[in-house]
PDB file of N, CA and C in Angstrom:
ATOM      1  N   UNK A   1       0.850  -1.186   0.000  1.00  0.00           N
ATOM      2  CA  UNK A   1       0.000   0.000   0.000  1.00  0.00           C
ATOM      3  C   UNK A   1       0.894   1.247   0.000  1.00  0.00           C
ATOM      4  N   UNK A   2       0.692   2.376  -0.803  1.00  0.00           N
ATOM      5  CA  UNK A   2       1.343   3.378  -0.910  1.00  0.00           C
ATOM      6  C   UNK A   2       1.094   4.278   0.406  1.00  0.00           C
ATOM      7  N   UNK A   3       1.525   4.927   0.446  1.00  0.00           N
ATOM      8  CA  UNK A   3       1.535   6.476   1.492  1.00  0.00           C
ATOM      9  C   UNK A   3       1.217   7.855   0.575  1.00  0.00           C
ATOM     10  N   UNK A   4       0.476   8.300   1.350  1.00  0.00           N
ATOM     11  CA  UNK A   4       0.115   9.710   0.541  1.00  0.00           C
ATOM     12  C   UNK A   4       0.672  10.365  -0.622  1.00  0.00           C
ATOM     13  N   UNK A   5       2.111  10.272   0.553  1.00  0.00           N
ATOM     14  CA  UNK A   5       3.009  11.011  -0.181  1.00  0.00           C
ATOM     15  C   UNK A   5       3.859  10.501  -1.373  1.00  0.00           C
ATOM     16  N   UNK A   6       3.830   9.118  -1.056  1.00  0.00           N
ATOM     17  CA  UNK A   6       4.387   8.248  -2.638  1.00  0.00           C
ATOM     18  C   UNK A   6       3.449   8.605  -3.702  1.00  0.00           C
ATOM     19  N   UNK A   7       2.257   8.124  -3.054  1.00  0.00           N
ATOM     20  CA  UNK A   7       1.179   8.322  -4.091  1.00  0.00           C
ATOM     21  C   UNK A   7       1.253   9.529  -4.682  1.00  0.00           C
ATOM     22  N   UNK A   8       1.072  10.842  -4.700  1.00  0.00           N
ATOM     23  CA  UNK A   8       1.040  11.835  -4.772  1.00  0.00           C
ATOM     24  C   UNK A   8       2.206  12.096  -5.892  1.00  0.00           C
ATOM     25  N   UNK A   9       3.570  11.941  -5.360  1.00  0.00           N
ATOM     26  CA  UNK A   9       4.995  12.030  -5.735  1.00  0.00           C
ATOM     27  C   UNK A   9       4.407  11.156  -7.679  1.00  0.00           C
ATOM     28  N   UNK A  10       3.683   9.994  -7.567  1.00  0.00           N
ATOM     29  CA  UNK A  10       3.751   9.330  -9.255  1.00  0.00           C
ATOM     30  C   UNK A  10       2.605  10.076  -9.691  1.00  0.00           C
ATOM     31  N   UNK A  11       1.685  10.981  -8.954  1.00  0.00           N
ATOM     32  CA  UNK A  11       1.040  11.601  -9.742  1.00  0.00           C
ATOM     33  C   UNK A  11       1.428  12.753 -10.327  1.00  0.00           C
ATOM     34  N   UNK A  12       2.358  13.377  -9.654  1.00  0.00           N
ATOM     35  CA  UNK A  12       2.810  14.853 -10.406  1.00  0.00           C
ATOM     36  C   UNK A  12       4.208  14.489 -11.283  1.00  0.00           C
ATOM     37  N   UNK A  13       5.097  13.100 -10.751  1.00  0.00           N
ATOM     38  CA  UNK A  13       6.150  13.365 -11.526  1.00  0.00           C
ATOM     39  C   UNK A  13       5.886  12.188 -12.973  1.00  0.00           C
ATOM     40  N   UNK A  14       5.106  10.886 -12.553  1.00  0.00           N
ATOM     41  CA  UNK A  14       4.672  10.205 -13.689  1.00  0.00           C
ATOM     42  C   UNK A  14       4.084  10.528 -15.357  1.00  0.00           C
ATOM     43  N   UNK A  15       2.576  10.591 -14.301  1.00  0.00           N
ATOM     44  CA  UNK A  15       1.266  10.513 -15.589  1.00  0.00           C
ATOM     45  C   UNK A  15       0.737  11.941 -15.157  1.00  0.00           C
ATOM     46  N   UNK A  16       1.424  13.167 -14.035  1.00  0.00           N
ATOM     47  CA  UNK A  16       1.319  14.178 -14.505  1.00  0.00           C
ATOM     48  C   UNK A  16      -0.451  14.715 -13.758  1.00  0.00           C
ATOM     49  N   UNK A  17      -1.216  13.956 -13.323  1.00  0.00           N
ATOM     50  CA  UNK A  17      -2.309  14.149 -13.040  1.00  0.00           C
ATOM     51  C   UNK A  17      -3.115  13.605 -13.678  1.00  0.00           C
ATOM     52  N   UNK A  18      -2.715  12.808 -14.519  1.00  0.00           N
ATOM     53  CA  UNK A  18      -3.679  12.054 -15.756  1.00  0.00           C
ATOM     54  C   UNK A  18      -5.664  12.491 -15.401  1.00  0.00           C
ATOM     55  N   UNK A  19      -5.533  11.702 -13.925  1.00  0.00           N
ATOM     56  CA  UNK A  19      -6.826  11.766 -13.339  1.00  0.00           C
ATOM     57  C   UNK A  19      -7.953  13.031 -13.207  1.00  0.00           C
ATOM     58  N   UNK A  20      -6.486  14.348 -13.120  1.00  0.00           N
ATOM     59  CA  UNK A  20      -7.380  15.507 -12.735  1.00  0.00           C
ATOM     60  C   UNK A  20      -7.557  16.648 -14.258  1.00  0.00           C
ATOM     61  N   UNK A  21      -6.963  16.253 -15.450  1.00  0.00           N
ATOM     62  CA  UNK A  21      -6.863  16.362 -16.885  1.00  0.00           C
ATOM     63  C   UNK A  21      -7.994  16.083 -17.893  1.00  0.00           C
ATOM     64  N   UNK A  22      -8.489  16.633 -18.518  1.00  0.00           N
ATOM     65  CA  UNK A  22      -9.212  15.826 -20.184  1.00  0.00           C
ATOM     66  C   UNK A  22     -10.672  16.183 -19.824  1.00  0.00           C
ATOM     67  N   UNK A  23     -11.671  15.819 -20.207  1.00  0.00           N
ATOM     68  CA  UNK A  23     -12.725  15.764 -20.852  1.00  0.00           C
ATOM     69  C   UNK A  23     -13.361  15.087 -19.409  1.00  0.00           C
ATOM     70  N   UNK A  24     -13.297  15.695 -18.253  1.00  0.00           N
ATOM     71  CA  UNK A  24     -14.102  14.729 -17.141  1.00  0.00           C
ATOM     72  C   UNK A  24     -14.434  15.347 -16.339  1.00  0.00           C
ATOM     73  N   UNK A  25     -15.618  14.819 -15.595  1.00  0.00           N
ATOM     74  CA  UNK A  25     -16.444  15.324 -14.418  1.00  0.00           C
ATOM     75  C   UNK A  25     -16.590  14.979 -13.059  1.00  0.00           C
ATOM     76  N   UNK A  26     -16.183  16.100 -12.708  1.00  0.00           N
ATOM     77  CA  UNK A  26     -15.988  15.804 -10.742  1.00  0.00           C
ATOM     78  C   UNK A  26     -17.228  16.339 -10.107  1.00  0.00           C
ATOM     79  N   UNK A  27     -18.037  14.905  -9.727  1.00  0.00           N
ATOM     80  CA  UNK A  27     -18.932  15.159  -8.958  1.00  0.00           C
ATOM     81  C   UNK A  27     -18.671  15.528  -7.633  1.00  0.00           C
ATOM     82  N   UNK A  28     -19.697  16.422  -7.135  1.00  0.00           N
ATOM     83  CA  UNK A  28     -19.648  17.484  -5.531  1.00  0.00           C
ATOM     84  C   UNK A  28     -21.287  17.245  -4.576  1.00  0.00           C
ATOM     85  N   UNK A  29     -20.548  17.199  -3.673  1.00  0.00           N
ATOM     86  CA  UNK A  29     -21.476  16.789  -2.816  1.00  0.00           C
ATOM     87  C   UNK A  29     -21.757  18.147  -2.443  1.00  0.00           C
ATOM     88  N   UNK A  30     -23.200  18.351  -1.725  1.00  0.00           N
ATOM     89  CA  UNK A  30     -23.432  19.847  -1.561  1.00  0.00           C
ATOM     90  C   UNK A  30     -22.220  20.630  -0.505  1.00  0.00           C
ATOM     91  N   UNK A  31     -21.923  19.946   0.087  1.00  0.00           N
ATOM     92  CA  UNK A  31     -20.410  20.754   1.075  1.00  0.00           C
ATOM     93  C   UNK A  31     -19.031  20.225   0.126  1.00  0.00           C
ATOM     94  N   UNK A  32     -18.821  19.219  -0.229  1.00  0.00           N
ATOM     95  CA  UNK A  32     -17.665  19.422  -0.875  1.00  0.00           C
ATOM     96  C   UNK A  32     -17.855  20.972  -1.891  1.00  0.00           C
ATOM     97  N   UNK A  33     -19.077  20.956  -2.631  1.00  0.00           N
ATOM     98  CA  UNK A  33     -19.129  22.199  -3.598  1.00  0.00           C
ATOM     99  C   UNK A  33     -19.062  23.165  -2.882  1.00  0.00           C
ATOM    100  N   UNK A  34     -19.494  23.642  -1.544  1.00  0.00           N
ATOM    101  CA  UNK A  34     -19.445  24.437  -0.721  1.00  0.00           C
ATOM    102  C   UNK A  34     -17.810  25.309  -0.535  1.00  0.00           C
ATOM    103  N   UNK A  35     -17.193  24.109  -0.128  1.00  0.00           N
ATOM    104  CA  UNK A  35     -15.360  23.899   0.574  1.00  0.00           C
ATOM    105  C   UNK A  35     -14.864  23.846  -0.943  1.00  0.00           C
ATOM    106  N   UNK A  36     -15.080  23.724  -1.818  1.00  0.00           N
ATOM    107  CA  UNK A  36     -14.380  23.540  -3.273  1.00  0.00           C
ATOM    108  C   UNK A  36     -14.387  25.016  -3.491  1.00  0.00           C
ATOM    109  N   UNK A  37     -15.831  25.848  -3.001  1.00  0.00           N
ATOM    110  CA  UNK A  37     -15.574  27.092  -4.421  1.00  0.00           C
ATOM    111  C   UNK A  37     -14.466  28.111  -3.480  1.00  0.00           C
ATOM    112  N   UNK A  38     -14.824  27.391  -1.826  1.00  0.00           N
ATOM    113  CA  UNK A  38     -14.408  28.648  -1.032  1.00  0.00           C
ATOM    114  C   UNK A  38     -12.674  28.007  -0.751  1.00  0.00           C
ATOM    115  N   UNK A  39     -12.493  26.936  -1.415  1.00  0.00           N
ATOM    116  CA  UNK A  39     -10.808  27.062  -1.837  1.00  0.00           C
ATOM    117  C   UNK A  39     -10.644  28.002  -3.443  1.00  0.00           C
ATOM    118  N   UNK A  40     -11.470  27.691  -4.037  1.00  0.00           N
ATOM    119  CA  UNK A  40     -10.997  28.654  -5.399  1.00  0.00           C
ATOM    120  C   UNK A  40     -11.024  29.896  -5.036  1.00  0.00           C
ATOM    121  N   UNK A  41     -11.882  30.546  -3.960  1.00  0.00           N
ATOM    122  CA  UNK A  41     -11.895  32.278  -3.944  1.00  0.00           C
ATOM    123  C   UNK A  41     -10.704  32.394  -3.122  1.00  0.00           C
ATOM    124  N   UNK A  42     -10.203  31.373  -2.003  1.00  0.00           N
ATOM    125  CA  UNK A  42      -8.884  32.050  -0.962  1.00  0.00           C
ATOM    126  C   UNK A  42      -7.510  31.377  -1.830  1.00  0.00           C
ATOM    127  N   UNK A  43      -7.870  30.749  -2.680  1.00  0.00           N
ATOM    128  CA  UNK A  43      -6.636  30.606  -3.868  1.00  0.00           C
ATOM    129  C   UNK A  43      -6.730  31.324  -4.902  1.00  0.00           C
ATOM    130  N   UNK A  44      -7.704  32.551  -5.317  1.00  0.00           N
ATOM    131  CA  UNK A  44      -7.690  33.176  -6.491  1.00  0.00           C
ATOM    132  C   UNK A  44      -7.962  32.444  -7.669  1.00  0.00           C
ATOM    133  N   UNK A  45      -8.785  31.425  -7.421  1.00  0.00           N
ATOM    134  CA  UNK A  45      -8.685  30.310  -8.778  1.00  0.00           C
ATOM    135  C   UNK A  45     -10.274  30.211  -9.427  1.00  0.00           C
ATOM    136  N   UNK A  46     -10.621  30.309 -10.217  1.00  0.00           N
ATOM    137  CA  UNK A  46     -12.146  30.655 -10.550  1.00  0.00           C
ATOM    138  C   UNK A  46     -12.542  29.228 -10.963  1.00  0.00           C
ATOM    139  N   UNK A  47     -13.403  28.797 -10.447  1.00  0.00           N
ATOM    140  CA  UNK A  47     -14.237  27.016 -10.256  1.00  0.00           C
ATOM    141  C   UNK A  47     -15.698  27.363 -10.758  1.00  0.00           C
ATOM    142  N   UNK A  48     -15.760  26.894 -12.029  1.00  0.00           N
ATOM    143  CA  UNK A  48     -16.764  26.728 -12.474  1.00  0.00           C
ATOM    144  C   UNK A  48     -17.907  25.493 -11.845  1.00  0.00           C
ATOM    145  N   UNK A  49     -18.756  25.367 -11.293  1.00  0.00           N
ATOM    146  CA  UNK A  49     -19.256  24.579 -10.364  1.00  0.00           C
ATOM    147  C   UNK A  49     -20.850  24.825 -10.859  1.00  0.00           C
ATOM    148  N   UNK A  50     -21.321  23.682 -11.586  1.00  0.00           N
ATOM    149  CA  UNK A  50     -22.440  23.714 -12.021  1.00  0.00           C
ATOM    150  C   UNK A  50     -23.698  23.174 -11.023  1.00  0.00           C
ATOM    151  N   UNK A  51     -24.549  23.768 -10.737  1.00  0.00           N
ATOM    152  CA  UNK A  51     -25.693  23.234  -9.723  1.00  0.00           C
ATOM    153  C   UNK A  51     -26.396  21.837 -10.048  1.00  0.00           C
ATOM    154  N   UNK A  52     -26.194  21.528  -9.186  1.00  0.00           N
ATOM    155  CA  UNK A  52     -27.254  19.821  -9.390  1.00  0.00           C
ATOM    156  C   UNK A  52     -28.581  20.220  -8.388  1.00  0.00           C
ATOM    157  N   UNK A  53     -29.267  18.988  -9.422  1.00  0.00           N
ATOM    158  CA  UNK A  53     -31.009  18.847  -8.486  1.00  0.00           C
ATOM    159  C   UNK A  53     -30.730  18.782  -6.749  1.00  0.00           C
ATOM    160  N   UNK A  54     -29.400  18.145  -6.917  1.00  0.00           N
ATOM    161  CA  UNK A  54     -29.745  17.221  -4.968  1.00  0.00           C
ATOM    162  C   UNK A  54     -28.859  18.296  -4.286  1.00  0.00           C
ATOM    163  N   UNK A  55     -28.081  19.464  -4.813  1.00  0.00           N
ATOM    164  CA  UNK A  55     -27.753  20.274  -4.332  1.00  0.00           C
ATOM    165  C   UNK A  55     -26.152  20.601  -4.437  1.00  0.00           C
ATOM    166  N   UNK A  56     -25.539  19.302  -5.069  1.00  0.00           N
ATOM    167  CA  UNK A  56     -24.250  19.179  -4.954  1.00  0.00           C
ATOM    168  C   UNK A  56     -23.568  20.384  -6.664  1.00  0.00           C
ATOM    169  N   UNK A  57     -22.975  19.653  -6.917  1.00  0.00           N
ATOM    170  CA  UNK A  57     -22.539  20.427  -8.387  1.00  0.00           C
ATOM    171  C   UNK A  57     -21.318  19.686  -8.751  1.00  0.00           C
ATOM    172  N   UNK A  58     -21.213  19.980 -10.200  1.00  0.00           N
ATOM    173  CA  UNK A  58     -20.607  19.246 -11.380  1.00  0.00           C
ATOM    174  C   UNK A  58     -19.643  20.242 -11.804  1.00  0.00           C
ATOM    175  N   UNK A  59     -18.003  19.697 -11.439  1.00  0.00           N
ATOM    176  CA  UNK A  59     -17.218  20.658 -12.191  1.00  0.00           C
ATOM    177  C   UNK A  59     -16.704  20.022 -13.513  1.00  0.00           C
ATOM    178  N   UNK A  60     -16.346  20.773 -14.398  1.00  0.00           N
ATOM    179  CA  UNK A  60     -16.205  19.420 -15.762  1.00  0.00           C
ATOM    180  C   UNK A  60     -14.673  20.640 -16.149  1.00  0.00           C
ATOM    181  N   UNK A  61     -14.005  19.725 -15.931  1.00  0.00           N
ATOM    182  CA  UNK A  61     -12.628  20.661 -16.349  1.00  0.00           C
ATOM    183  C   UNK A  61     -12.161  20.801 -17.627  1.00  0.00           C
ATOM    184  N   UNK A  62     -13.116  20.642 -18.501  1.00  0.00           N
ATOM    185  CA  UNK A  62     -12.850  21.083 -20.262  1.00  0.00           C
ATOM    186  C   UNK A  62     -13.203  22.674 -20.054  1.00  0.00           C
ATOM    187  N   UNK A  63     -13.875  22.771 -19.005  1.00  0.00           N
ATOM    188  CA  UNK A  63     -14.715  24.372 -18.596  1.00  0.00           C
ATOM    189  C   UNK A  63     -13.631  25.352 -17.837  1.00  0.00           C
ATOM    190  N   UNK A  64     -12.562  24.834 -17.524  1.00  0.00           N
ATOM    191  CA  UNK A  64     -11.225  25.436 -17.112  1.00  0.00           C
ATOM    192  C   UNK A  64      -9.951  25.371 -17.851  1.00  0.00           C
ATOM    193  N   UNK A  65      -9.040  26.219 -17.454  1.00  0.00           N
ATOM    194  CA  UNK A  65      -7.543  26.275 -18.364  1.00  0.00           C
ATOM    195  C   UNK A  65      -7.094  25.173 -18.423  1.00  0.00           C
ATOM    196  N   UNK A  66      -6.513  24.518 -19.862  1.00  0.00           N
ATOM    197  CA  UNK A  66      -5.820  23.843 -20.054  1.00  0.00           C
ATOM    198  C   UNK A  66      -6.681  22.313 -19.521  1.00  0.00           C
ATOM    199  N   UNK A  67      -7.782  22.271 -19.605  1.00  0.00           N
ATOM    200  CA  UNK A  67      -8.828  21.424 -19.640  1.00  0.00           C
ATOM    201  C   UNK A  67      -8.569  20.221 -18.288  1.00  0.00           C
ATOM    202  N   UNK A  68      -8.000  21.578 -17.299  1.00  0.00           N
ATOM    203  CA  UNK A  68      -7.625  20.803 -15.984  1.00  0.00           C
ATOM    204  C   UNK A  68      -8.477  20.973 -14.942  1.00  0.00           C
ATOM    205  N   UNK A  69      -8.646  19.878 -13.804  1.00  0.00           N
ATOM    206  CA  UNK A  69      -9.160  20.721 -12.502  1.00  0.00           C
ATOM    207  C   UNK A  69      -8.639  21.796 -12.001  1.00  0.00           C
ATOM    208  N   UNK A  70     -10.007  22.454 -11.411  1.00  0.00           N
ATOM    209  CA  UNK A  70      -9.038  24.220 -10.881  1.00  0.00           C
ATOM    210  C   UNK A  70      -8.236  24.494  -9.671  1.00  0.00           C
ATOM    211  N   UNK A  71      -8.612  23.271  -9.028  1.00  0.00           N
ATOM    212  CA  UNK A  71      -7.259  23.054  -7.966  1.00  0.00           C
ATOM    213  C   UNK A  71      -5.943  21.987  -8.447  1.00  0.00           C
ATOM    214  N   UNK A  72      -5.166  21.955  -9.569  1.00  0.00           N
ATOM    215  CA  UNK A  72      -4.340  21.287  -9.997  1.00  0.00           C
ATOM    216  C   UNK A  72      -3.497  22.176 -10.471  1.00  0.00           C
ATOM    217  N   UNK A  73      -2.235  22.701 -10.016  1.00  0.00           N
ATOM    218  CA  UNK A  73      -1.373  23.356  -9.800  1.00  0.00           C
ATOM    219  C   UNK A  73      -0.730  22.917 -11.334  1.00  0.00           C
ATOM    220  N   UNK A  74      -0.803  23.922 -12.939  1.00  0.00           N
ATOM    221  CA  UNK A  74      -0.450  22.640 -13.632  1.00  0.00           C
ATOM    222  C   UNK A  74       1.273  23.451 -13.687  1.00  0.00           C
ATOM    223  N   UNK A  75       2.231  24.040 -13.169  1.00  0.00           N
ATOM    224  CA  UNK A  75       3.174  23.879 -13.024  1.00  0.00           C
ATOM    225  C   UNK A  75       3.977  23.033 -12.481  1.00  0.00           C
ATOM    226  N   UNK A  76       3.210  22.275 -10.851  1.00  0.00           N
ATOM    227  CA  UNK A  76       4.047  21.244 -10.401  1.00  0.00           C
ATOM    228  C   UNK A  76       3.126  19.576 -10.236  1.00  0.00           C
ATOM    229  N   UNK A  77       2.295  19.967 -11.036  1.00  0.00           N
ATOM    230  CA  UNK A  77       0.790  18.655 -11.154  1.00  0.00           C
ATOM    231  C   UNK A  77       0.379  18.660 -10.072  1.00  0.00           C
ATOM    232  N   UNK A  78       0.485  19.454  -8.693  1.00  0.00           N
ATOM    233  CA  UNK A  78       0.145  19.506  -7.000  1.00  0.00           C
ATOM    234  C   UNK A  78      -1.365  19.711  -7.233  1.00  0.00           C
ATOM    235  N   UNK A  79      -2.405  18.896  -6.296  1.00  0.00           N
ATOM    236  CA  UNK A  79      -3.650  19.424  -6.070  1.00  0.00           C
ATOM    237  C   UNK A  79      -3.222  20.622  -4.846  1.00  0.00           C
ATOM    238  N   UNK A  80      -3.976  21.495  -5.117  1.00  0.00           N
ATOM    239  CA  UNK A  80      -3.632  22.637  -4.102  1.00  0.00           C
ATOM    240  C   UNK A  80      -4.406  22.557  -2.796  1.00  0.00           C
ATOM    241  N   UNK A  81      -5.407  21.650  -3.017  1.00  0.00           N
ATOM    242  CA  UNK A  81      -6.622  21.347  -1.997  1.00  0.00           C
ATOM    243  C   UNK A  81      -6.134  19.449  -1.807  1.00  0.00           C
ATOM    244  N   UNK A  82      -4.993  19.106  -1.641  1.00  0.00           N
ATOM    245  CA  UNK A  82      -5.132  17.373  -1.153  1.00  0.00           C
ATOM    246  C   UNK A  82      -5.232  17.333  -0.063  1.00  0.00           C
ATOM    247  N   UNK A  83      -5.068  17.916   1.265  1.00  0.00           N
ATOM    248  CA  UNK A  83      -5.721  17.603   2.588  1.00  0.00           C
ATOM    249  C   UNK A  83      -7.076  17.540   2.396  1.00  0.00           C
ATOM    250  N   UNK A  84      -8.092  18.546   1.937  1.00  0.00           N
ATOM    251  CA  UNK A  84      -8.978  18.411   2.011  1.00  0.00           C
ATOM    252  C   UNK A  84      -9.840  18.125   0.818  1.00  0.00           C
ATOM    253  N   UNK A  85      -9.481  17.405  -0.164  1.00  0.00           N
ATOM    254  CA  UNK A  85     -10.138  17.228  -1.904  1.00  0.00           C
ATOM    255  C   UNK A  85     -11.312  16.285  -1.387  1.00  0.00           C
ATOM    256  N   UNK A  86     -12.000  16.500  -2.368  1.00  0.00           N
ATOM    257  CA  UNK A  86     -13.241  15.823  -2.071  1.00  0.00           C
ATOM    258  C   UNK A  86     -13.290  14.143  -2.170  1.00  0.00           C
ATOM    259  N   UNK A  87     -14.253  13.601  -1.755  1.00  0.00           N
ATOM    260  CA  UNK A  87     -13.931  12.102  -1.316  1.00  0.00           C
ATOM    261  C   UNK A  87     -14.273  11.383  -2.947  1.00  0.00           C
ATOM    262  N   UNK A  88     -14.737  12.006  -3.978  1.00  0.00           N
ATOM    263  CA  UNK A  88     -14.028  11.129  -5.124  1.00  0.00           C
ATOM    264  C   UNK A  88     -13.218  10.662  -5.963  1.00  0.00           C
ATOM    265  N   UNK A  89     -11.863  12.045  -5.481  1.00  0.00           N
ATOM    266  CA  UNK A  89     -10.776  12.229  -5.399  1.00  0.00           C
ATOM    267  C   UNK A  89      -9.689  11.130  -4.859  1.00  0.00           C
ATOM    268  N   UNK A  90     -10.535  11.183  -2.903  1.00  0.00           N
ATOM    269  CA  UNK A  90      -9.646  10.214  -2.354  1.00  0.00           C
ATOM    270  C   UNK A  90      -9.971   9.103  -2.806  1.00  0.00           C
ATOM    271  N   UNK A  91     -11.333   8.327  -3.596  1.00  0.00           N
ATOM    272  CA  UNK A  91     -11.462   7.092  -3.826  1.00  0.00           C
ATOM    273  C   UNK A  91     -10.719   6.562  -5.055  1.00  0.00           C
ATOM    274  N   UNK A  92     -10.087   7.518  -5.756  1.00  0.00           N
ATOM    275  CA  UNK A  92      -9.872   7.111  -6.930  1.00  0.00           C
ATOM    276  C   UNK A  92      -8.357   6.730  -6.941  1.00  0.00           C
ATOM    277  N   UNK A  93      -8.116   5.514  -7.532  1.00  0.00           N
ATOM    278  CA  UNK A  93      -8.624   4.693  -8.055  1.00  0.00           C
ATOM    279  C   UNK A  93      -9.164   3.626  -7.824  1.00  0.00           C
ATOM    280  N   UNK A  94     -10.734   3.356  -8.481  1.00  0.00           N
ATOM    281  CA  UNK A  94     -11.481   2.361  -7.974  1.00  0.00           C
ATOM    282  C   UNK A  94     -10.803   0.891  -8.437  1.00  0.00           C
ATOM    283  N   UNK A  95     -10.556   1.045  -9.655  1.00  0.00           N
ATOM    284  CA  UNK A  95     -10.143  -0.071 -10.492  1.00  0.00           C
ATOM    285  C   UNK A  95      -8.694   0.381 -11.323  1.00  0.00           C
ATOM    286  N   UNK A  96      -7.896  -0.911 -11.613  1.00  0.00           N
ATOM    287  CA  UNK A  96      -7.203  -0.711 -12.561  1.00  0.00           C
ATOM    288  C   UNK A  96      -7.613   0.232 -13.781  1.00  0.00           C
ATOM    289  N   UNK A  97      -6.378   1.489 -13.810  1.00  0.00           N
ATOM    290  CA  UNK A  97      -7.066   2.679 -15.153  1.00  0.00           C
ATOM    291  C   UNK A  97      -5.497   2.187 -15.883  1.00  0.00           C
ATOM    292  N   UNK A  98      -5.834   2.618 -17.030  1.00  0.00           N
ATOM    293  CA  UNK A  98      -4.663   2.369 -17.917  1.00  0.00           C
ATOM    294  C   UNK A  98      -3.494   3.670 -17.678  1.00  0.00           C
ATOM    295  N   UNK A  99      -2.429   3.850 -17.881  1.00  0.00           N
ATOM    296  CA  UNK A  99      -1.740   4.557 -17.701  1.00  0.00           C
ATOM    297  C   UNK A  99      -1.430   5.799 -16.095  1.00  0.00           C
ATOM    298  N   UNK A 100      -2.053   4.804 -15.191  1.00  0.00           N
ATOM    299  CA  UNK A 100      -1.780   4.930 -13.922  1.00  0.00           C
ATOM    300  C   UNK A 100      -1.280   3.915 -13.023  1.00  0.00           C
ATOM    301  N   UNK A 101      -0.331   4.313 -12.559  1.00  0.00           N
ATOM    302  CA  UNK A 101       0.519   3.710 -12.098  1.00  0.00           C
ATOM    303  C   UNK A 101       0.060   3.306 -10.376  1.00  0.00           C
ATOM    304  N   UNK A 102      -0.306   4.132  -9.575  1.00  0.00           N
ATOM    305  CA  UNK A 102      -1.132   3.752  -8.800  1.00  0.00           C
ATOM    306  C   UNK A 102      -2.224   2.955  -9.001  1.00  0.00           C
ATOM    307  N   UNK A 103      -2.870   3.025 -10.048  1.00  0.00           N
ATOM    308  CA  UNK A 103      -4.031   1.816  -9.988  1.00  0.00           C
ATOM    309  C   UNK A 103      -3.705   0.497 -10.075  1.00  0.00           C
ATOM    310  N   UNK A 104      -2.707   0.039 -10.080  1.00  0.00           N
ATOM    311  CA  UNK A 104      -1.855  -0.997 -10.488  1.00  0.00           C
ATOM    312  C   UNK A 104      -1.723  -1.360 -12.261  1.00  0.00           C
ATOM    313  N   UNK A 105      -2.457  -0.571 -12.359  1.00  0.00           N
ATOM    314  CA  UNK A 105      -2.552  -0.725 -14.175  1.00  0.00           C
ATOM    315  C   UNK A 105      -1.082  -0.719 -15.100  1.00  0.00           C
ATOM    316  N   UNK A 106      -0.144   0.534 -14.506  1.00  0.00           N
ATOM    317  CA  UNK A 106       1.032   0.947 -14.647  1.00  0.00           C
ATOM    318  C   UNK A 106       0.757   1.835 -16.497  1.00  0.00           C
TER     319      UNK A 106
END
């Protein structure tokens, strides 16, 4: 089992963030969306955060620079929010993904 900080270390120096990159959608629970936008305003980072029915919201990072999440530092691939990123973040990866090295996929 990795440690945070290994983990972390093959995401920014590997595949780069693969996960937090491209054409995808980070679902928000109504307080993660809450704690998400109010890290983008005390980081200066503008989070597009679309409203859902159940209250939560949908960030889709084709809707941000460089078609990244808006807490993904893309100078050093760092989430700027990993103490506190939202829990689909910490679950991921569920399964072997291709070109992640943490998922065991490699």
């Amino acid at each position: 089992m990795l440690t945070a900080e290994q983990a972390s270390r093959i995401c920014m120096e590997q595949c780069r963030a693969g996960c937090c990159r491209g054409r995808l959608i980070l679902q928000l629970s109504q307080a993660e969306a809450a704690a998400f936008q109010a890290h983008a305003q005390s980081l200066g980072v503008r989070a597009k955060i679309t409203p859902t029915s159940y209250g939560g919201g949908w960030v889709k990072f084709a809707g941000h620079p460089g078609q990244c999440c808006p807490m993904l530092d893309q100078t050093t691939w760092a989430c700027r929010i990993y103490q506190d990123r939202p829990q689909r973040c910490r679950e991921f990866p569920e399964r072997p993904t291709p070109g992640c090295a943490i998922s065991g996929a490699g």
